[in-house]
Protein backbone atom coordinates (compact mmCIF):
# COMPACT_ATOMS: atom_id res chain seq x y z
CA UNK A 1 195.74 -5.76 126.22
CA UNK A 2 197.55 -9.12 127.02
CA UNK A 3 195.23 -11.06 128.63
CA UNK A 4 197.24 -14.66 128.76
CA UNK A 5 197.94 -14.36 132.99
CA UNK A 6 193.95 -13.67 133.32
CA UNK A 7 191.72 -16.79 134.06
CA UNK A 8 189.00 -17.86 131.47
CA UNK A 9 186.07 -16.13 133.47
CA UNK A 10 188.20 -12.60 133.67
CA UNK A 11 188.83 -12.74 130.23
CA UNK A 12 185.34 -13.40 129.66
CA UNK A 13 184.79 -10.47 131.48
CA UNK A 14 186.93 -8.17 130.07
CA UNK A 15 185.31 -9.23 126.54
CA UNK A 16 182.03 -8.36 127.39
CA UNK A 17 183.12 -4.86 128.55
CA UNK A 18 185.10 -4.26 125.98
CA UNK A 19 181.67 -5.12 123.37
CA UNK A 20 179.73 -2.51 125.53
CA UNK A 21 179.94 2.02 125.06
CA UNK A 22 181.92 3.70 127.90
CA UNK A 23 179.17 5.01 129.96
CA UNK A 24 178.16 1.11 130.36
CA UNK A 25 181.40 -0.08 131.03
CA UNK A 26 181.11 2.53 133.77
CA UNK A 27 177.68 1.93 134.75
CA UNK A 28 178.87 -2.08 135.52
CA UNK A 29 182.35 -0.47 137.13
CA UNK A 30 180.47 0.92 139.46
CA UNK A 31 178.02 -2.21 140.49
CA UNK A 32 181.15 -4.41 140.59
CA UNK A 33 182.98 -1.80 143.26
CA UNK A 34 179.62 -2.05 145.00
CA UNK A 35 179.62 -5.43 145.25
CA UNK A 36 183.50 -5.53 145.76
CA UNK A 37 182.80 -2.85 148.69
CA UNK A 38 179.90 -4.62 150.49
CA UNK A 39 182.13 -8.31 150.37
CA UNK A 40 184.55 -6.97 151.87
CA UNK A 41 181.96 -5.87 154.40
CA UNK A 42 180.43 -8.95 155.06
CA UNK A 43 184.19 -10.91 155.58
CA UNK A 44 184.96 -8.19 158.17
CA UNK A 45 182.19 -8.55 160.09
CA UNK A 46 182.50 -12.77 159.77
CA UNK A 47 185.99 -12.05 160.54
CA UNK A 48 185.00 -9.84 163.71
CA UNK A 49 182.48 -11.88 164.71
CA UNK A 50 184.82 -14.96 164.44
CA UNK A 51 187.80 -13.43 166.98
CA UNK A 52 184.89 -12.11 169.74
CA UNK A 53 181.48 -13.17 169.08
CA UNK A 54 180.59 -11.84 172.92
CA UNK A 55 179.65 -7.91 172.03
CA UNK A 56 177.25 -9.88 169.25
CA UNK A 57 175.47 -12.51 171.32
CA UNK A 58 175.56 -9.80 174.85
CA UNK A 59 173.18 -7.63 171.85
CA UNK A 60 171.07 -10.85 170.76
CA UNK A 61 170.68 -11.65 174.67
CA UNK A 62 169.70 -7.84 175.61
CA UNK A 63 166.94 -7.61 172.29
CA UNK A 64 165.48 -10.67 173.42
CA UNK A 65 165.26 -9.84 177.11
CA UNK A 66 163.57 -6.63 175.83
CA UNK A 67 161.43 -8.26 173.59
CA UNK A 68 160.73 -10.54 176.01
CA UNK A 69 159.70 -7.56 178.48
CA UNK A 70 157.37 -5.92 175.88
CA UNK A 71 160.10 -3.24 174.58
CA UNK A 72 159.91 -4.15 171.14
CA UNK A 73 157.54 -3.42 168.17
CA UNK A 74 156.80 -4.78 165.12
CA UNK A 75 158.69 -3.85 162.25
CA UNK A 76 156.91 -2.40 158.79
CA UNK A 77 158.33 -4.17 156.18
């Protein structure tokens, strides 16, 4: 595998997989489409919240009103 186009921390990557069995290189695969899956997550809801942060903040308005009111309780953490 030509790995001349990839930047230094890819190829570093790619190194360390290559050093490890299959079902580890899998194993990681896996985490990093986690990982991959969940940013992508996060940037749509910045990107959501960035074009109409009013269905957000009407939500943080409405749980503090019932808080406020005695609706809420404690969460077991």
């Amino acid at each position: 595998m030509k790995t001349a186009n990839y930047s230094k921390e890819t190829r570093t990557v790619i190194e360390i997989l290559e050093g490890l069995p299959a079902a580890k290189r899998k194993h990681l695969l896996e985490k990093i489409l986690d990982l991959n899956l969940e940013q992508e997550s996060e940037n749509n809801w910045d990107n959501l919240l960035e074009s109409s942060p009013d269905p957000m903040i009407k939500m943080a308005k409405n749980a503090l009103r019932n808080h406020k009111g005695g609706h809420s309780k404690p969460t077991k953490i």
